[in-house]
Protein backbone atom coordinates (compact mmCIF):
# COMPACT_ATOMS: atom_id res chain seq x y z
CA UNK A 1 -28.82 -8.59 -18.16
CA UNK A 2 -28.56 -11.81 -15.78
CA UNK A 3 -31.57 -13.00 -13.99
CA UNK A 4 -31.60 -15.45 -11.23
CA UNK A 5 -33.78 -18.30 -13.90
CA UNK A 6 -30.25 -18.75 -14.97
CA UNK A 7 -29.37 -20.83 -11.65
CA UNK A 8 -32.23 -23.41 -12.27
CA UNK A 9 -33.93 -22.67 -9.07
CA UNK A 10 -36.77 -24.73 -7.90
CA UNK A 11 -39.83 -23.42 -7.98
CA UNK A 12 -40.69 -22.36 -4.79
CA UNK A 13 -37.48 -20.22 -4.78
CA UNK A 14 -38.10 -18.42 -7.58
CA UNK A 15 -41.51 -17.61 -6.23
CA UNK A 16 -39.69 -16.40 -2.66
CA UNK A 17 -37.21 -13.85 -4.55
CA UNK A 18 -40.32 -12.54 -6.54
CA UNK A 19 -41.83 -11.88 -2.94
CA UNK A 20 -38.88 -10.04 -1.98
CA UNK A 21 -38.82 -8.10 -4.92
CA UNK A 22 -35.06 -9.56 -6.11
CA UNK A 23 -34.59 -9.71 -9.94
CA UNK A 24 -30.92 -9.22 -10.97
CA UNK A 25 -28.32 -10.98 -9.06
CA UNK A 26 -25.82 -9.08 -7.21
CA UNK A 27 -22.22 -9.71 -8.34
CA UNK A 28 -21.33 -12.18 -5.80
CA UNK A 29 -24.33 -14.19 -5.95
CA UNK A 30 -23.57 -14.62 -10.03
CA UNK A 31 -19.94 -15.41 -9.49
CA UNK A 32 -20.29 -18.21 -6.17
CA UNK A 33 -23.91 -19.41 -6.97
CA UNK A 34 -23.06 -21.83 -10.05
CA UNK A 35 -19.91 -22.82 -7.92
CA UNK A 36 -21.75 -23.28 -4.53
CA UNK A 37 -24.44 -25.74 -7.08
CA UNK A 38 -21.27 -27.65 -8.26
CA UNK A 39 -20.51 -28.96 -4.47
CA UNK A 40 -17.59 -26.57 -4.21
CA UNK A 41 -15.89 -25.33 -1.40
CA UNK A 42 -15.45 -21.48 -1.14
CA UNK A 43 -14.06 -18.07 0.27
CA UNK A 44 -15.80 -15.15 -0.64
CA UNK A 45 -14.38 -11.93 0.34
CA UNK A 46 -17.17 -9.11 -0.43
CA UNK A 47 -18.26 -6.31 1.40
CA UNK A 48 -21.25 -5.90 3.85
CA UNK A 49 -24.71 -5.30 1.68
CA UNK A 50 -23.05 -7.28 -1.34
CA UNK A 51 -25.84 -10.09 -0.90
CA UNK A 52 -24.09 -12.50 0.67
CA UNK A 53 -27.22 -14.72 2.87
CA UNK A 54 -28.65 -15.08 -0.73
CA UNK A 55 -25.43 -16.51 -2.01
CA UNK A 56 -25.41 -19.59 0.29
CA UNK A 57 -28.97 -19.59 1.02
CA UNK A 58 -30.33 -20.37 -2.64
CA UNK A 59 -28.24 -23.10 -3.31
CA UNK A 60 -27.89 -24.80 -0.52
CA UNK A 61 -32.15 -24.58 -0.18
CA UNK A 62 -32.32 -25.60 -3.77
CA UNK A 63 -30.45 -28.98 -3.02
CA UNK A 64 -32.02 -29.68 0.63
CA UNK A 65 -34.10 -32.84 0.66
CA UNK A 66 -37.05 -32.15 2.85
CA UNK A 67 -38.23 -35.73 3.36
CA UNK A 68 -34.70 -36.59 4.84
CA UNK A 69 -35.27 -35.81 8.68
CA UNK A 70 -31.69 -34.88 9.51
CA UNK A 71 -29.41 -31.80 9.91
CA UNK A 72 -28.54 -30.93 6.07
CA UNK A 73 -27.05 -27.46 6.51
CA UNK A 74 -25.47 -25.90 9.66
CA UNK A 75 -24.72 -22.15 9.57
CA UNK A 76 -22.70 -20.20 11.94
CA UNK A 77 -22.72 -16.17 12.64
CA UNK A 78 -20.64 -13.97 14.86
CA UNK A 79 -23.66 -12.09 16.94
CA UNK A 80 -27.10 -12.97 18.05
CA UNK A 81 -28.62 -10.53 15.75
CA UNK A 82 -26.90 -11.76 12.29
CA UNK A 83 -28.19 -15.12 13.01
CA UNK A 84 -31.71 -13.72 13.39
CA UNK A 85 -31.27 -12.06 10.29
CA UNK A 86 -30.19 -15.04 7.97
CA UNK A 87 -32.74 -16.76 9.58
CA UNK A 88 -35.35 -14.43 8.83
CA UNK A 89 -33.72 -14.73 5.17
CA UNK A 90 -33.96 -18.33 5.37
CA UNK A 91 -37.34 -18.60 6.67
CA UNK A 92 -38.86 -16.99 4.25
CA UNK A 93 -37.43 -19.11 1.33
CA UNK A 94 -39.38 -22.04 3.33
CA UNK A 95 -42.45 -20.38 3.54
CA UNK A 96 -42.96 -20.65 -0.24
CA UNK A 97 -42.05 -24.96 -0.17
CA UNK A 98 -45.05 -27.05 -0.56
CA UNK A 99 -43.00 -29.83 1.99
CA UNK A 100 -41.91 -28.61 5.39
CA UNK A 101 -38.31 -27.05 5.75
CA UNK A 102 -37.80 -27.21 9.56
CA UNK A 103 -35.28 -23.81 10.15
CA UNK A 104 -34.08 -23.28 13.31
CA UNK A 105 -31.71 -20.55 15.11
CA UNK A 106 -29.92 -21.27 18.07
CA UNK A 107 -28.42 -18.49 20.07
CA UNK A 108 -27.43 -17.63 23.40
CA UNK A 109 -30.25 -15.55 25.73
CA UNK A 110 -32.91 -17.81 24.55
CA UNK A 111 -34.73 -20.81 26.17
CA UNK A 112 -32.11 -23.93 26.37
CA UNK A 113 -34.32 -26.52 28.06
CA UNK A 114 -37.24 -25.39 25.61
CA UNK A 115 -34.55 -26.14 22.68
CA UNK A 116 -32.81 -29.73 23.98
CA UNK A 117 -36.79 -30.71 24.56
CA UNK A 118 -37.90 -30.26 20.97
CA UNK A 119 -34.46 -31.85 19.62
CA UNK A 120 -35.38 -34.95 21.89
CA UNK A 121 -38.37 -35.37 19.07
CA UNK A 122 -37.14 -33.66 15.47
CA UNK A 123 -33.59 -32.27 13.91
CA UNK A 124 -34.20 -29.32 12.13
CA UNK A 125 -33.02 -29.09 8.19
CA UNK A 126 -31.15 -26.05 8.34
CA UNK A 127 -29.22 -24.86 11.57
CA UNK A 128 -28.45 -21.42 11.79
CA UNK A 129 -27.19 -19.72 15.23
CA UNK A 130 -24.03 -18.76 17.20
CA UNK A 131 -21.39 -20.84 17.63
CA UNK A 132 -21.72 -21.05 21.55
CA UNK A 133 -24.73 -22.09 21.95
CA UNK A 134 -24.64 -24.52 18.60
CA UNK A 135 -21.54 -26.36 20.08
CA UNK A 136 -23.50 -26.32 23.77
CA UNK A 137 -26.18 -28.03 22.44
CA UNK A 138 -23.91 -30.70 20.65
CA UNK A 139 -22.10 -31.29 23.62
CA UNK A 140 -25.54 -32.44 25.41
CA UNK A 141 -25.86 -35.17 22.43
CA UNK A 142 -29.47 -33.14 21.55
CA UNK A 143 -28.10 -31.47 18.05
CA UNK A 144 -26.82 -33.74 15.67
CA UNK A 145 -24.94 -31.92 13.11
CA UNK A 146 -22.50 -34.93 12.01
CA UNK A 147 -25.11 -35.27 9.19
CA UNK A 148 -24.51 -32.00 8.05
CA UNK A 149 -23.10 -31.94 4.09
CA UNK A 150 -22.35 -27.62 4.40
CA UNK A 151 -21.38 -25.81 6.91
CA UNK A 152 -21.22 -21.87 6.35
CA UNK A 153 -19.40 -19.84 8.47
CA UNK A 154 -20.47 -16.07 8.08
CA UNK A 155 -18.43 -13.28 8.63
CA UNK A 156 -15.28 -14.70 9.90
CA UNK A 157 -13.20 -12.55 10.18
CA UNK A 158 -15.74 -10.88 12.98
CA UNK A 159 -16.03 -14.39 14.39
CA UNK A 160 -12.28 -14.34 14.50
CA UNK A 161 -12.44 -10.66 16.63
CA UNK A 162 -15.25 -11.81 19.14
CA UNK A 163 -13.13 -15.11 19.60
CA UNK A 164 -15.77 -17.16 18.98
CA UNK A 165 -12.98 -18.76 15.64
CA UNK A 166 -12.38 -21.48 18.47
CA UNK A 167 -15.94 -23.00 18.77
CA UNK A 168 -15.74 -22.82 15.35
CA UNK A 169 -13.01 -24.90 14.56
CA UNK A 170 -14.86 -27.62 17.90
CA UNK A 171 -17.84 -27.77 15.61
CA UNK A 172 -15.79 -28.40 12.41
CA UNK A 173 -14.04 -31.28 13.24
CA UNK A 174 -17.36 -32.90 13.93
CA UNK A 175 -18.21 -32.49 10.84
CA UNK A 176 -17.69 -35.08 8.37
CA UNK A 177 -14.70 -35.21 5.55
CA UNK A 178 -16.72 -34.99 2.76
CA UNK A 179 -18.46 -31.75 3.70
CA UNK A 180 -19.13 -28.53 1.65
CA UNK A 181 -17.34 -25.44 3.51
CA UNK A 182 -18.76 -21.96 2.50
CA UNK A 183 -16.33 -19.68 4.10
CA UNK A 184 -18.01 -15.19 3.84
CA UNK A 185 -16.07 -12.02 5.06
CA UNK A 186 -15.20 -9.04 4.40
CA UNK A 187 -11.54 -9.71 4.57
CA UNK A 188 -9.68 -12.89 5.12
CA UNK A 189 -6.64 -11.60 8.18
CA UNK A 190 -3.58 -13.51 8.53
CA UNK A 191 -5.15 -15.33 11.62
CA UNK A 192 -7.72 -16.77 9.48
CA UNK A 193 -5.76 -18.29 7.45
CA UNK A 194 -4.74 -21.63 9.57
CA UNK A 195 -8.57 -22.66 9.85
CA UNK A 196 -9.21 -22.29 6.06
CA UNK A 197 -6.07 -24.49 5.21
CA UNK A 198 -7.21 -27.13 7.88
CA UNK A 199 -10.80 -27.76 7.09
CA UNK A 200 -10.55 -26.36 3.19
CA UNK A 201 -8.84 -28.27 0.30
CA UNK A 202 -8.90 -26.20 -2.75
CA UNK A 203 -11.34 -23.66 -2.17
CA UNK A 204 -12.59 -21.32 -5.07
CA UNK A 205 -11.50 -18.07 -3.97
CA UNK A 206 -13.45 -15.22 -4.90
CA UNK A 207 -12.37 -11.66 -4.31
CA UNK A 208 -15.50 -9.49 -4.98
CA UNK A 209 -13.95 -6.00 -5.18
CA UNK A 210 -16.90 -3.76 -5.19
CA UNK A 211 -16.83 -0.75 -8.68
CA UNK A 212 -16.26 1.74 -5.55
CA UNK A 213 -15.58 1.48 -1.68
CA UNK A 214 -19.13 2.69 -0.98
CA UNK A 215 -22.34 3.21 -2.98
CA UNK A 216 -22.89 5.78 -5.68
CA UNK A 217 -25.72 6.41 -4.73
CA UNK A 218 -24.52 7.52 -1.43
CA UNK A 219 -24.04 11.06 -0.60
CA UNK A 220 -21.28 11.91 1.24
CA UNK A 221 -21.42 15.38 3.52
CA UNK A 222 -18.47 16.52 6.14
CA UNK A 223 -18.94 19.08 8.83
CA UNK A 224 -16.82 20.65 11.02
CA UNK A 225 -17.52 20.80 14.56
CA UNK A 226 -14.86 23.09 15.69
CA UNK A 227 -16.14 25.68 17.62
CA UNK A 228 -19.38 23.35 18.25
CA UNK A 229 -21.53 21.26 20.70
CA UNK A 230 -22.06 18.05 18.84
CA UNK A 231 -24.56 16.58 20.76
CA UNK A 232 -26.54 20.18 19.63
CA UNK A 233 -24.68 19.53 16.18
CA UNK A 234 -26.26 16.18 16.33
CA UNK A 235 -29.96 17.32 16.98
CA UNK A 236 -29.72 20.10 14.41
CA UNK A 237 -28.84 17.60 11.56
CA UNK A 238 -31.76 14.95 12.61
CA UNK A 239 -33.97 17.09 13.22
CA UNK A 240 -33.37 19.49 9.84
CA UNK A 241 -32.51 16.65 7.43
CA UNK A 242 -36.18 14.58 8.46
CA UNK A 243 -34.64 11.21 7.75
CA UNK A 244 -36.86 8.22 6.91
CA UNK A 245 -34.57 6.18 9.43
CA UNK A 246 -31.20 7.45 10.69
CA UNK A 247 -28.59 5.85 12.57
CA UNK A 248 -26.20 7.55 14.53
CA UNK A 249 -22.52 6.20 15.05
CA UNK A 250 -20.33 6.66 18.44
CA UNK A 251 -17.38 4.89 19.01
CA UNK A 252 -18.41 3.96 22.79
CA UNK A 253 -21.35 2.35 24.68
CA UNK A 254 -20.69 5.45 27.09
CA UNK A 255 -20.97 8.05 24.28
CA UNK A 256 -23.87 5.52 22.79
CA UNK A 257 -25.64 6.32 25.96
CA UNK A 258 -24.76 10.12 26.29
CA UNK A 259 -26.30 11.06 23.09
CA UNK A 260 -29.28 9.17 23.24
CA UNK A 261 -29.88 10.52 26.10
CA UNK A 262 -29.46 14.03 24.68
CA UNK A 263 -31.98 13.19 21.94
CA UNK A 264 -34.28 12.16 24.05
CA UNK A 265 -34.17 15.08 26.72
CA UNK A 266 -34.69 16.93 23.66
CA UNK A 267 -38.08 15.23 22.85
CA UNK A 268 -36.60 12.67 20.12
CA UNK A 269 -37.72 9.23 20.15
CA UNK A 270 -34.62 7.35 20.05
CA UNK A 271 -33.36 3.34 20.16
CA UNK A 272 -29.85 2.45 21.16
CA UNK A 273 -27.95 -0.89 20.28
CA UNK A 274 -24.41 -1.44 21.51
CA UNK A 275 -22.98 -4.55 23.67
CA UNK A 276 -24.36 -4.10 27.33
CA UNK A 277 -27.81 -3.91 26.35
CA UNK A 278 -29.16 -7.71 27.36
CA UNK A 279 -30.09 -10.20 24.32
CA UNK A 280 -33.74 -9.94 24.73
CA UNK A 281 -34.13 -6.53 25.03
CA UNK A 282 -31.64 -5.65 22.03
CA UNK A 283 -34.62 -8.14 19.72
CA UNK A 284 -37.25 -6.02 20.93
CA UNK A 285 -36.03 -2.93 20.12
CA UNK A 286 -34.63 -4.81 16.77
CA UNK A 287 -38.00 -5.54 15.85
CA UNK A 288 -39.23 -2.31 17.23
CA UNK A 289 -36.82 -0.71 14.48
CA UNK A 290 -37.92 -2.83 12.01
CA UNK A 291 -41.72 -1.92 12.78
CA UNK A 292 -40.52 1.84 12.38
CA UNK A 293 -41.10 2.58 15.57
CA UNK A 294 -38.27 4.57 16.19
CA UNK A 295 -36.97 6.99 13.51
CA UNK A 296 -33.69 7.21 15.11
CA UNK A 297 -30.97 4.98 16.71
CA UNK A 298 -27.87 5.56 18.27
CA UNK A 299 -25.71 2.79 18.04
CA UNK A 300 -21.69 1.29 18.32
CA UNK A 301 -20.66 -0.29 15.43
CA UNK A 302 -22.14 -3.46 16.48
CA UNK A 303 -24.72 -2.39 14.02
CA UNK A 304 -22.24 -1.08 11.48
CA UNK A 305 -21.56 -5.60 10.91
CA UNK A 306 -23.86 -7.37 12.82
CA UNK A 307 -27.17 -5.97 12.01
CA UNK A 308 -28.59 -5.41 9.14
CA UNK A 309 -31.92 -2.23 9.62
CA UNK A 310 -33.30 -1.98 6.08
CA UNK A 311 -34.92 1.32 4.65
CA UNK A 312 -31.82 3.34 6.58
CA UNK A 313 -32.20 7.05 4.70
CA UNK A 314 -28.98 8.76 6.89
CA UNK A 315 -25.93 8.06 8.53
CA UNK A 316 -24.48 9.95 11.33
CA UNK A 317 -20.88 9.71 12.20
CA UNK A 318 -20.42 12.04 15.48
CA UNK A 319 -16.84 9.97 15.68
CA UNK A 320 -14.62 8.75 12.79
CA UNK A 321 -13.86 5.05 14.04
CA UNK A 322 -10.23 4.15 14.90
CA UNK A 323 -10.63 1.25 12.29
CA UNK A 324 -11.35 3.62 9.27
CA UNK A 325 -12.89 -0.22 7.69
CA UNK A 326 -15.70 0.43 10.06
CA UNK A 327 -16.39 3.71 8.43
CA UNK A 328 -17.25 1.55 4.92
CA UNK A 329 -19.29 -0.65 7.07
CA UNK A 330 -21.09 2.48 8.78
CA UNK A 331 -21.77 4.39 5.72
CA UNK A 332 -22.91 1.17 3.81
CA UNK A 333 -25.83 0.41 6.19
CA UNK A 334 -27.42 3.56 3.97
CA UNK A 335 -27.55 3.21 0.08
CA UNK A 336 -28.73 -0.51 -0.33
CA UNK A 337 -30.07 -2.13 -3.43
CA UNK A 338 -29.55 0.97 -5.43
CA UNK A 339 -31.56 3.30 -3.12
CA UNK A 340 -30.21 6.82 -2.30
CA UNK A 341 -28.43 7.71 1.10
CA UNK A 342 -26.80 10.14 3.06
CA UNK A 343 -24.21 10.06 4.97
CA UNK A 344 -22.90 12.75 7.22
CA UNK A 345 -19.18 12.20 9.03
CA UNK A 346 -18.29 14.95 11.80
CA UNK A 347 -14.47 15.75 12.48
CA UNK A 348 -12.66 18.15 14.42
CA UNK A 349 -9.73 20.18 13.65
CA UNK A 350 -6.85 17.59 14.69
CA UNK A 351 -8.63 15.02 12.54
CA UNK A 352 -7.81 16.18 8.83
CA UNK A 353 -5.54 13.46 8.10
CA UNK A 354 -7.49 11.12 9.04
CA UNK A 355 -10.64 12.08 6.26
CA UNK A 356 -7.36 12.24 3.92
CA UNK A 357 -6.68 8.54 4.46
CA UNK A 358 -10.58 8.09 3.99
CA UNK A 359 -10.48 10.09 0.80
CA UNK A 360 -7.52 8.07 -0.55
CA UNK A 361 -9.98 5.28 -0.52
CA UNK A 362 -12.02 6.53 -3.10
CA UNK A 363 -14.40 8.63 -0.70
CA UNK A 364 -15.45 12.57 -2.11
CA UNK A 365 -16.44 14.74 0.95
CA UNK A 366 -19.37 17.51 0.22
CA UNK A 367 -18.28 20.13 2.87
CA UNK A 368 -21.32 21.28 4.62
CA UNK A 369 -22.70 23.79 7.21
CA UNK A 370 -25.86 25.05 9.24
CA UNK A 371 -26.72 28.10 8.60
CA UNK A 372 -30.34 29.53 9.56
CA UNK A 373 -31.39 26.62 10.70
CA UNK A 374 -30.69 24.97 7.06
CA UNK A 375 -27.77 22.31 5.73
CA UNK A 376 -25.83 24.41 2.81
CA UNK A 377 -22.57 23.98 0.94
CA UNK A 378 -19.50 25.24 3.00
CA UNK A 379 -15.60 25.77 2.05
CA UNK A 380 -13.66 23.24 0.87
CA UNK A 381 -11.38 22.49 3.69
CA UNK A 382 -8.13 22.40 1.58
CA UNK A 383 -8.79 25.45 -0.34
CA UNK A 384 -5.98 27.45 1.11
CA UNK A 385 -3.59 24.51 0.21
CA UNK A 386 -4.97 24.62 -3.41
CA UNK A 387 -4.75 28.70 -3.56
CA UNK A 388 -1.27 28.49 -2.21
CA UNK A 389 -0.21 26.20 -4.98
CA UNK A 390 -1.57 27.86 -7.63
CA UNK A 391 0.40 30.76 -6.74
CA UNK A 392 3.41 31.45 -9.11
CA UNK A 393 6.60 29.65 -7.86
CA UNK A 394 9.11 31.41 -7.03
CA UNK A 395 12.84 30.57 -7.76
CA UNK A 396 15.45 30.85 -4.97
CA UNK A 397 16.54 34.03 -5.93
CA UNK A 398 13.05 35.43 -5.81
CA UNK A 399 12.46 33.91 -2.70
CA UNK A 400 15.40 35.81 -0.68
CA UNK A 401 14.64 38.98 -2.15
CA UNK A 402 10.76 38.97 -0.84
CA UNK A 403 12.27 37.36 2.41
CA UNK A 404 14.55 40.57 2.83
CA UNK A 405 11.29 42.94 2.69
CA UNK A 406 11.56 44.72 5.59
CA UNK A 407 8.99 45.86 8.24
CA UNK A 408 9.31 49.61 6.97
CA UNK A 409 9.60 49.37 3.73
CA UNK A 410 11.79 51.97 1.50
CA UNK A 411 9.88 54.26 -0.74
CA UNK A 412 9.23 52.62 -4.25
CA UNK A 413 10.40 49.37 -2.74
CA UNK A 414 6.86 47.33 -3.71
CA UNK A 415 7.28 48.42 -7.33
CA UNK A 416 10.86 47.29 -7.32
CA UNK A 417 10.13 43.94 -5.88
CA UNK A 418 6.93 43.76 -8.48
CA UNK A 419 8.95 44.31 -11.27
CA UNK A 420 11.86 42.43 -10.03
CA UNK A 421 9.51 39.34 -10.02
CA UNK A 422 7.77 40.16 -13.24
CA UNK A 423 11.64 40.50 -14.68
CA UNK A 424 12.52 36.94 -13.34
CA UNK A 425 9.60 35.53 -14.31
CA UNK A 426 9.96 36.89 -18.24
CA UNK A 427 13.69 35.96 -18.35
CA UNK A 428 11.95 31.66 -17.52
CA UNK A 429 9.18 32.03 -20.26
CA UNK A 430 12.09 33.32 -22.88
CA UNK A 431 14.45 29.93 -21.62
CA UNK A 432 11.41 27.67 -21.89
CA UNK A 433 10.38 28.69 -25.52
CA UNK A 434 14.33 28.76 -26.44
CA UNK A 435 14.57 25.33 -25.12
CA UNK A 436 10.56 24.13 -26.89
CA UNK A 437 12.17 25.53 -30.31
CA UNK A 438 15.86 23.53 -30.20
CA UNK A 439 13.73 20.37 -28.92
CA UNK A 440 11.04 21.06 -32.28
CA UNK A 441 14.50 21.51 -34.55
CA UNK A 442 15.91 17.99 -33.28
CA UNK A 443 12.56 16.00 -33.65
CA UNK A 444 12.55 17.24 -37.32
CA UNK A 445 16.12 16.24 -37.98
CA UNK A 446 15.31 12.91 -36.67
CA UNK A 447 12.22 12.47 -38.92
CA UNK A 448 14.12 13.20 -41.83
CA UNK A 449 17.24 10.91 -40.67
């Protein structure tokens, strides 16, 4: 069993992950940790939830020099409320030095003036914020990140979908030659790719392919809603399954809004996240969730990547996403750190091919139903496909005689056609053993060749 002593952590880190209650390291932090400590540049590719803030955060804290007053490690996220979160993370890890770590997040919605005022005075050790508003603040000569020796850029390939890659690569080249580049996603696209060859030379690459797509300890239920209101469908399952905290996944911000609404006509105290909400109301009802003030949350998959709610019991998918990636993301905001989950996915009629392609992935559906106001087992939905093809196969001789049964059928014509098929079907077993027996004869003749 490995145990994080094996990273020779200062002191005051150690005591942080015993505050959080982290005693094994996850799979990526053992692989990139010892490799981050060597001054190595590196890709990791590793799911959402795979302890990736950790990863960078440890080593690159366990190296800062706190009595250097200058910008020692700049970190960039994709939304406002993944750089709250690693620097929530990274706070914490300060809290436990005996000398001052200055932390500071910078991202868009918040007070500018108040920000270029305190950098006229101090540099914080650790930057951590959006790319936007990082790069704004370098252009006004306040933040100087040219001292910087890493520079982290996490999630990318979301940074790369907001379009927010540019800034990016502005801030980069400000950086100097020498510097450490810690590059996290989930997946590295082809569009990446340029930026990592231009600012990386030789990166590690480290492809952490998780034992399955989502958690074991994840429980996986499908329900039809043919036939069903799923806003009603929707109600039934929060309301019957008493979830610790559930989050509920639409595709839109104007389905986001429709259901929540719903839940709360229906006397359901409910949060929503998605895109139009404004900055500073999306952090109060952030840390609202956080407080456990709301036991439910409808949300866009903005919060399936760029938020991470902790002590999530259920999942909700009302809609499948049209990026079936999303629906790994989605699921895995349930199931963390070894915890159980459930997750529930909703699909109409049209949509079975669609939870086939999921279930090529790796993913086993529970079919489930409401009855009685209770969630119970329902029918598998492919058992008529796996009754028809257990059914004896027919040859094509077979199969023209029962397709020349007529509507009024002759007198003794069933038993005919029974025994005709019975016939047929003794004549095959009598081949097949002839042929087993001249195949056993052969194999001995060669044995004794």
């Amino acid at each position: 069993m490995s145990t994080f002593a094996e990273f020779n952590l200062k002191e005051f880190l150690t005591k942080a992950l015993s505050d959080k209650g982290f005693r094994e390291p996850t799979d990526v932090q053992q692989r990139l940790i010892p490799v981050i400590q060597r001054g190595k540049s590196v890709v990791g590719q590793s799911q959402t939830g795979s302890g990736k803030t950790h990863t960078f955060l440890l080593p690159l804290f366990n190296s800062l020099q706190p009595d250097v007053n200058e910008v020692q490690v700049l970190v960039t996220a994709p939304s406002r409320e993944l750089a709250e979160q690693i620097y929530q993370a990274a706070q914490q890890l300060a809290s436990f030095s005996d000398q001052e770590i200055r932390v500071a997040n910078y991202v868009g919605g918040t007070d500018k003036l108040r920000q270029l005022e305190k950098l006229q005075t101090q540099q914080p050790h650790v930057v951590i914020g959006t790319p936007g508003r990082i790069l704004d603040l370098m252009n006004e000569q306040a933040l100087k990140v040219y001292t910087a020796r890493a520079f982290v850029v996490d999630e990318a390939d979301m940074t790369l979908d907001m379009g927010f890659l540019a800034d990016v690569d502005r801030i980069a080249a400000t950086l100097p030659d020498s510097l450490q580049m810690l590059v996290f996603s989930a997946t590295i696209p082809e569009k990446l790719k340029p930026f990592l060859k231009k600012y990386m030379d030789n990166p590690v690459i480290e492809q952490i392919k998780p034992a399955s797509v989502i958690s074991d300890t994840i429980d996986n239920w499908l329900m039809s809603t043919k036939g069903k209101d799923v806003n009603q469908l929707t109600y039934d399952v929060l309301t019957i399954g008493h979830p610790y905290l559930a989050i509920v996944f639409a595709n839109t911000k104007q389905r986001v809004d429709e259901l929540a609404d719903y839940l709360k006509n229906q006397g359901l105290k409910v949060a929503k996240i998605h895109g139009d909400i404004q900055p500073r109301e999306r952090k109060r009802v952030m840390k609202q969730i956080q407080n456990l003030d709301y036991q439910y949350v409808v949300a866009t998959d903005l919060a399936a990547r760029g938020i991470d709610i902790e002590g999530v019991s259920h999942v909700i998918n009302v809609e499948i996403p049209n990026e079936l990636d999303f629906f790994i993301h989605r699921v895995g905001r349930t199931g963390r750190q070894g915890m159980p989950g459930t997750a529930i996915t909703f699909y109409e009629p049209g949509e079975e091919q669609t939870i086939a392609e999921l279930e090529k992935l790796g993913i086993e559906f529970h079919p489930k139903d409401i009855r009685q106001h209770e969630i119970v087992d329902s029918y598998d939905r492919n058992r008529r496909t796996k009754r028809s093809k257990s059914k004896v196969e027919l040859d094509t001789t077979m199969i023209g005689l029962v397709k020349k049964k007529q509507k009024k059928v002759k007198p003794a014509y069933k038993k005919k056609l029974k025994y005709a098929i019975a016939e047929n079907q003794r004549k095959k077993r009598k081949i097949e053993r002839r042929q087993e027996a001249r195949s056993r004869r052969k194999a001995r003749k060669q044995d004794f060749s």
